[in-house]
C-alpha atoms as a PDB file:
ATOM      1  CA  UNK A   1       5.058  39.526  11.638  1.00  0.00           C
ATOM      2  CA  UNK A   2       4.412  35.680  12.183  1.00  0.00           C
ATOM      3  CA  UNK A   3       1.050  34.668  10.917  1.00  0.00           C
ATOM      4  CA  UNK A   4       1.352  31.158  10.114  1.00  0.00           C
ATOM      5  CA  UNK A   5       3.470  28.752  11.969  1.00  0.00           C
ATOM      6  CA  UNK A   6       4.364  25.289  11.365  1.00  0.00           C
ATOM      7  CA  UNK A   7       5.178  22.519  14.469  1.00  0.00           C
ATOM      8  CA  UNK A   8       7.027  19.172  12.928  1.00  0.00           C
ATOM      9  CA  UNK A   9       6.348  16.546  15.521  1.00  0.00           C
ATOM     10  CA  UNK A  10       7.194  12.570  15.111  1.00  0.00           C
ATOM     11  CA  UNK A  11       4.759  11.710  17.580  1.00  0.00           C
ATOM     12  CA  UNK A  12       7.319  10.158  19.542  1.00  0.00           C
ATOM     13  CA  UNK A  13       7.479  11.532  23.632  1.00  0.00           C
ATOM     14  CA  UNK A  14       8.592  15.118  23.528  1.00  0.00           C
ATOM     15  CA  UNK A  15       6.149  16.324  20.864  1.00  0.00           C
ATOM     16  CA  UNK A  16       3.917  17.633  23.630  1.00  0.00           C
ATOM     17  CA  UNK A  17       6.871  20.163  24.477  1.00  0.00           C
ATOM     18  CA  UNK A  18       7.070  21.127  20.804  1.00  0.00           C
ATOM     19  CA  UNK A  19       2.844  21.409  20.180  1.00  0.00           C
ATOM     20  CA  UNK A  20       2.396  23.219  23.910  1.00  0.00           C
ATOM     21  CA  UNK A  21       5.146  25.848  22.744  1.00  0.00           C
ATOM     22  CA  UNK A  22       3.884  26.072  18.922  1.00  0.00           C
ATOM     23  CA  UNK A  23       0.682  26.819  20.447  1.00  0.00           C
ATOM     24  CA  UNK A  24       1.246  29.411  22.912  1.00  0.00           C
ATOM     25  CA  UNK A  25       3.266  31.153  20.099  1.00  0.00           C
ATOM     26  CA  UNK A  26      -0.165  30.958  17.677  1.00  0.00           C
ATOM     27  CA  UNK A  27      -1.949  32.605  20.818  1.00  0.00           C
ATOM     28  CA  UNK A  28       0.656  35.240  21.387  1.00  0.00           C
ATOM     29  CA  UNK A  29       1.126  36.528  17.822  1.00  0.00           C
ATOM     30  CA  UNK A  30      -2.671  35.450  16.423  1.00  0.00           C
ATOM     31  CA  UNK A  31      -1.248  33.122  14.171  1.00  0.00           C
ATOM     32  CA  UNK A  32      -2.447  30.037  12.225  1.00  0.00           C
ATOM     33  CA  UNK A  33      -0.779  26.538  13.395  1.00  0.00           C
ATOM     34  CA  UNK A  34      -0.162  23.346  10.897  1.00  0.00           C
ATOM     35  CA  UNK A  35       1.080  20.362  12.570  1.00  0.00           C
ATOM     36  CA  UNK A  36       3.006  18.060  10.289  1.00  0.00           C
ATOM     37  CA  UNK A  37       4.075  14.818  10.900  1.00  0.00           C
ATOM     38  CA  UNK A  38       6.375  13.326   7.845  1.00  0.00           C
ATOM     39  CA  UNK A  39       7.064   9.514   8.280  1.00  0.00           C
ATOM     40  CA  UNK A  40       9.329   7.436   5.579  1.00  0.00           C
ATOM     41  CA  UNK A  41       7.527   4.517   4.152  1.00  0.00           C
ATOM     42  CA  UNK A  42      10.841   2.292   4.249  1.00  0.00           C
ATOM     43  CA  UNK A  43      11.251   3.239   8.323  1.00  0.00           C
ATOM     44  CA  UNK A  44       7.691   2.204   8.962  1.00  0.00           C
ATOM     45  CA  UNK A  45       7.982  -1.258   6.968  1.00  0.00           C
ATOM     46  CA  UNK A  46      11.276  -1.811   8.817  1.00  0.00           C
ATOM     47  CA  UNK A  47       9.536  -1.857  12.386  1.00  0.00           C
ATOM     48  CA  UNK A  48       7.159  -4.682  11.056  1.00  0.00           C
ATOM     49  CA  UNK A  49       7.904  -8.702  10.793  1.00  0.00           C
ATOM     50  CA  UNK A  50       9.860 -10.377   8.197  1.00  0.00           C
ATOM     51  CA  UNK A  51       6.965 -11.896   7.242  1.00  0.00           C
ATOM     52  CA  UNK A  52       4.897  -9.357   5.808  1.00  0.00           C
ATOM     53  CA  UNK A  53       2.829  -9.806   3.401  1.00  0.00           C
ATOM     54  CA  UNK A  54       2.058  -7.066   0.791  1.00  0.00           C
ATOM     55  CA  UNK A  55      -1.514  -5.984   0.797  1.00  0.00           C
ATOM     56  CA  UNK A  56      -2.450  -7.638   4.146  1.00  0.00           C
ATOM     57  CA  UNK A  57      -3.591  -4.321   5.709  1.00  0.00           C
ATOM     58  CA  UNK A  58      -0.824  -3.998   8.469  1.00  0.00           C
ATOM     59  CA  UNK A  59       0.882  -1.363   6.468  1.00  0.00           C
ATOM     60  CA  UNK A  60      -2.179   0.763   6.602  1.00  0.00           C
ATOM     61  CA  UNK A  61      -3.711  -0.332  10.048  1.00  0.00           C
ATOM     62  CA  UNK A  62       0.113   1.175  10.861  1.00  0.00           C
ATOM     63  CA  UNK A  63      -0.815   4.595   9.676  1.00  0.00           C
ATOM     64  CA  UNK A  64      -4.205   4.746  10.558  1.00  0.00           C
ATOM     65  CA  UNK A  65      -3.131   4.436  14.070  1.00  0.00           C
ATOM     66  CA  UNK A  66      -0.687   7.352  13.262  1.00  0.00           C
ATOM     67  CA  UNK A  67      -3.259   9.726  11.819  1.00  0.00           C
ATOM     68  CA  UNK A  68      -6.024   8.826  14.696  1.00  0.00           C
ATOM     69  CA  UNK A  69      -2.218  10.267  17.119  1.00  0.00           C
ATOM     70  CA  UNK A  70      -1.868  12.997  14.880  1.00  0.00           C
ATOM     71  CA  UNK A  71      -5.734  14.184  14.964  1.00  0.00           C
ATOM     72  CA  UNK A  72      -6.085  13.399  18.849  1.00  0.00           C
ATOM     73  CA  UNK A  73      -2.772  16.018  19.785  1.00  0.00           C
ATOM     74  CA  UNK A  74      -4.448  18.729  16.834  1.00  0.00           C
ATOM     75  CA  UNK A  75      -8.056  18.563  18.436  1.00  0.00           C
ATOM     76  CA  UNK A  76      -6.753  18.714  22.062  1.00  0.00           C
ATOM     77  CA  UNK A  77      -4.547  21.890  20.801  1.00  0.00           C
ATOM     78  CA  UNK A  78      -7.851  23.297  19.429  1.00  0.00           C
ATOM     79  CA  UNK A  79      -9.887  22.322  22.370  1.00  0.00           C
ATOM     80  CA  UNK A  80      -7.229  23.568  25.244  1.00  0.00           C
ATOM     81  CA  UNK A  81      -5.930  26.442  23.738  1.00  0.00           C
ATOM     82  CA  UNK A  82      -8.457  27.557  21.427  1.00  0.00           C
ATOM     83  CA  UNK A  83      -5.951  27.830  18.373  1.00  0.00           C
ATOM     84  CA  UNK A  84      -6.541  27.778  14.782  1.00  0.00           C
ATOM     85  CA  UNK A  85      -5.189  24.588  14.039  1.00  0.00           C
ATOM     86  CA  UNK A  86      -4.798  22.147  11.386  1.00  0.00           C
ATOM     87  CA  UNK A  87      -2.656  18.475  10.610  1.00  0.00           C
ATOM     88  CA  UNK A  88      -1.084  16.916   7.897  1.00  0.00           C
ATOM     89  CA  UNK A  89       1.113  13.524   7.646  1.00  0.00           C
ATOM     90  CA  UNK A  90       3.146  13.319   4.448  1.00  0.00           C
ATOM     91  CA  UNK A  91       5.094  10.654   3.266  1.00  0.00           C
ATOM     92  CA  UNK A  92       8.587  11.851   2.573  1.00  0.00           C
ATOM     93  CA  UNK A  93      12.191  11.626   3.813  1.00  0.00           C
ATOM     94  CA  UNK A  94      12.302  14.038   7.501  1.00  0.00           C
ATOM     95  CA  UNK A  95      14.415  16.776   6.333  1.00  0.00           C
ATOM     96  CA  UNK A  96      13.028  17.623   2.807  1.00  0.00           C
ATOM     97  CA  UNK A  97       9.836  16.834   4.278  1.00  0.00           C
ATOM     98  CA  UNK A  98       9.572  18.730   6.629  1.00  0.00           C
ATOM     99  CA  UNK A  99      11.070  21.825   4.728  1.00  0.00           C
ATOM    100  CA  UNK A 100       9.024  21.099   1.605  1.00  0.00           C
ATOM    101  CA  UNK A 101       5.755  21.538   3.130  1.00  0.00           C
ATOM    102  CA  UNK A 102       6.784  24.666   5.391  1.00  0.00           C
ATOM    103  CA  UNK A 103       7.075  26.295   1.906  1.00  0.00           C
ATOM    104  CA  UNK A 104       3.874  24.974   0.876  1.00  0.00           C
ATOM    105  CA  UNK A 105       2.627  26.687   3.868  1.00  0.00           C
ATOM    106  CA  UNK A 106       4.325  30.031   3.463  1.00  0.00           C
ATOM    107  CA  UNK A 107       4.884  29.798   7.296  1.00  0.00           C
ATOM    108  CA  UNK A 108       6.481  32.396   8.741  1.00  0.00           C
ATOM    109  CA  UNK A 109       7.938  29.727  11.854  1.00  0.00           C
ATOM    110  CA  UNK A 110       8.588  26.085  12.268  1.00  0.00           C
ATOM    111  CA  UNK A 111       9.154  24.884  15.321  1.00  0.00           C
ATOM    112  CA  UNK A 112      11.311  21.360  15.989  1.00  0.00           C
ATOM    113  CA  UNK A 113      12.274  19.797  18.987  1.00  0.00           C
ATOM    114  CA  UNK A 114      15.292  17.311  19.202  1.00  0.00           C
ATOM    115  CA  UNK A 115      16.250  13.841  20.996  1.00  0.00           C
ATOM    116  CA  UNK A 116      19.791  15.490  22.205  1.00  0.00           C
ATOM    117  CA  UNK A 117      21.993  12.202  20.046  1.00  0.00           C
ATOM    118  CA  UNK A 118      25.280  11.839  21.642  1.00  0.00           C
ATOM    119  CA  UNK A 119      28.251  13.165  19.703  1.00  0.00           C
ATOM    120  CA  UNK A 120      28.765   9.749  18.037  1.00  0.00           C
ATOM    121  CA  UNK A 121      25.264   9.463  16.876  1.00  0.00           C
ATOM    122  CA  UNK A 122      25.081  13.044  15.767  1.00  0.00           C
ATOM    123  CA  UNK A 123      28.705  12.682  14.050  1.00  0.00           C
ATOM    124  CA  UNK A 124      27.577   9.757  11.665  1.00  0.00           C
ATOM    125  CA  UNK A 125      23.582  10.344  11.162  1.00  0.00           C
ATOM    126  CA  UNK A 126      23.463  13.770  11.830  1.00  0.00           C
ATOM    127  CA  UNK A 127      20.607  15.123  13.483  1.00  0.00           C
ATOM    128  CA  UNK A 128      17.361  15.786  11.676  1.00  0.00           C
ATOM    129  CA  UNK A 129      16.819  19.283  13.611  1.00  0.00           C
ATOM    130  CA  UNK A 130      20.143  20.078  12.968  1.00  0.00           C
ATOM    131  CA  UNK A 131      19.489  19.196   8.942  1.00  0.00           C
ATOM    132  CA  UNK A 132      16.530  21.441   9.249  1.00  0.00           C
ATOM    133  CA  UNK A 133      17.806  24.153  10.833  1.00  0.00           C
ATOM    134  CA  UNK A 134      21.007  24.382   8.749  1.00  0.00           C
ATOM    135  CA  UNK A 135      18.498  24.260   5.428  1.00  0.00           C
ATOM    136  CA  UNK A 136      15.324  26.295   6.442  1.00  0.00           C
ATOM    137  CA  UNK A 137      14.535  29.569   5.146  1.00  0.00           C
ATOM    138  CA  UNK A 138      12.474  30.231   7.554  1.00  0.00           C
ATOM    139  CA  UNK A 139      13.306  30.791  11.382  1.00  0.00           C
ATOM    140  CA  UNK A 140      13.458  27.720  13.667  1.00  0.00           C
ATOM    141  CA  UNK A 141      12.797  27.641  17.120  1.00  0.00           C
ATOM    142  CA  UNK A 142      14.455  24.111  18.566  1.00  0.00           C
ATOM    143  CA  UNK A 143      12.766  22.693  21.337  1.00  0.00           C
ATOM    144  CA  UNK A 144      14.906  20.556  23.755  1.00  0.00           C
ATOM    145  CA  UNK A 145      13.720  17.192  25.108  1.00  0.00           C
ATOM    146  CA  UNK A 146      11.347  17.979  28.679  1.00  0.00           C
ATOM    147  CA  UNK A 147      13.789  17.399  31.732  1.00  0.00           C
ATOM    148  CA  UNK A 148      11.678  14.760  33.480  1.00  0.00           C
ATOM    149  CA  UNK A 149      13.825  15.785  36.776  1.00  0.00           C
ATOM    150  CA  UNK A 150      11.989  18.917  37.653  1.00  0.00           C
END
């Protein structure tokens, strides 16, 4: 029986697909939801300017503007769908992440979606979904990117 499930987003487009499924599957089975988004501290500071300076706030500014994302797609979950709902951002490398706090969880489902790389891309990164789907101990339900065609 699935009683807690777990939805890894990266708040990137495309996490709607993976939070509207994650919560229809809480409704349907009467399960708890925890929304996790893990973000790597050396990705962030590569996004910002050469030029910044240690302890001048952008840093955090950066992932205050990430939690207020994370919070706003939980609470509209709650609010739309009337699931028991929580989030959580952790600072960690994707895959281990990700997998790490599904165990903390003792979720019975995690719930992905992928950016479809093309071969190339998948053959020398990888794919993160891939990574967690090879690794999990759990089930994984893999949610493709929304076809904006129809």
């Amino acid at each position: 029986m699935i009683k807690k499930i777990v939805a890894a987003i990266d708040l990137m487009s495309g996490s709607e697909n993976v939070l509207e499924v994650a919560g229809d599957l809480a409704l349907k089975f009467d399960a708890d939801l925890a929304v996790v988004h893990v973000y790597e501290a050396t990705d962030v500071m590569a996004t910002f300017s050469p030029y910044l300076y240690p302890g001048d706030g952008t840093f955090e500014k950066y992932l205050e503007e990430e939690k207020r994302q994370l919070r706003e797609k939980v609470d509209h979950l709650r609010e739309t769908k009337g699931v028991r709902v929580n989030g959580c951002m952790k600072a960690d490398r994707a895959v281990p992440g990700v997998l790490g706090f599904v165990a903390s969880e003792t979720a019975d489902l995690l719930v992905v979606g992928t950016h479809r790389p093309g071969r190339l891309e998948r053959a020398l990164l990888g794919s993160v979904s891939e990574a967690i789907v090879r690794q999990s101990k759990v089930p994984v339900l893999v949610i493709p990117p929304h076809d904006k065609q129809g």
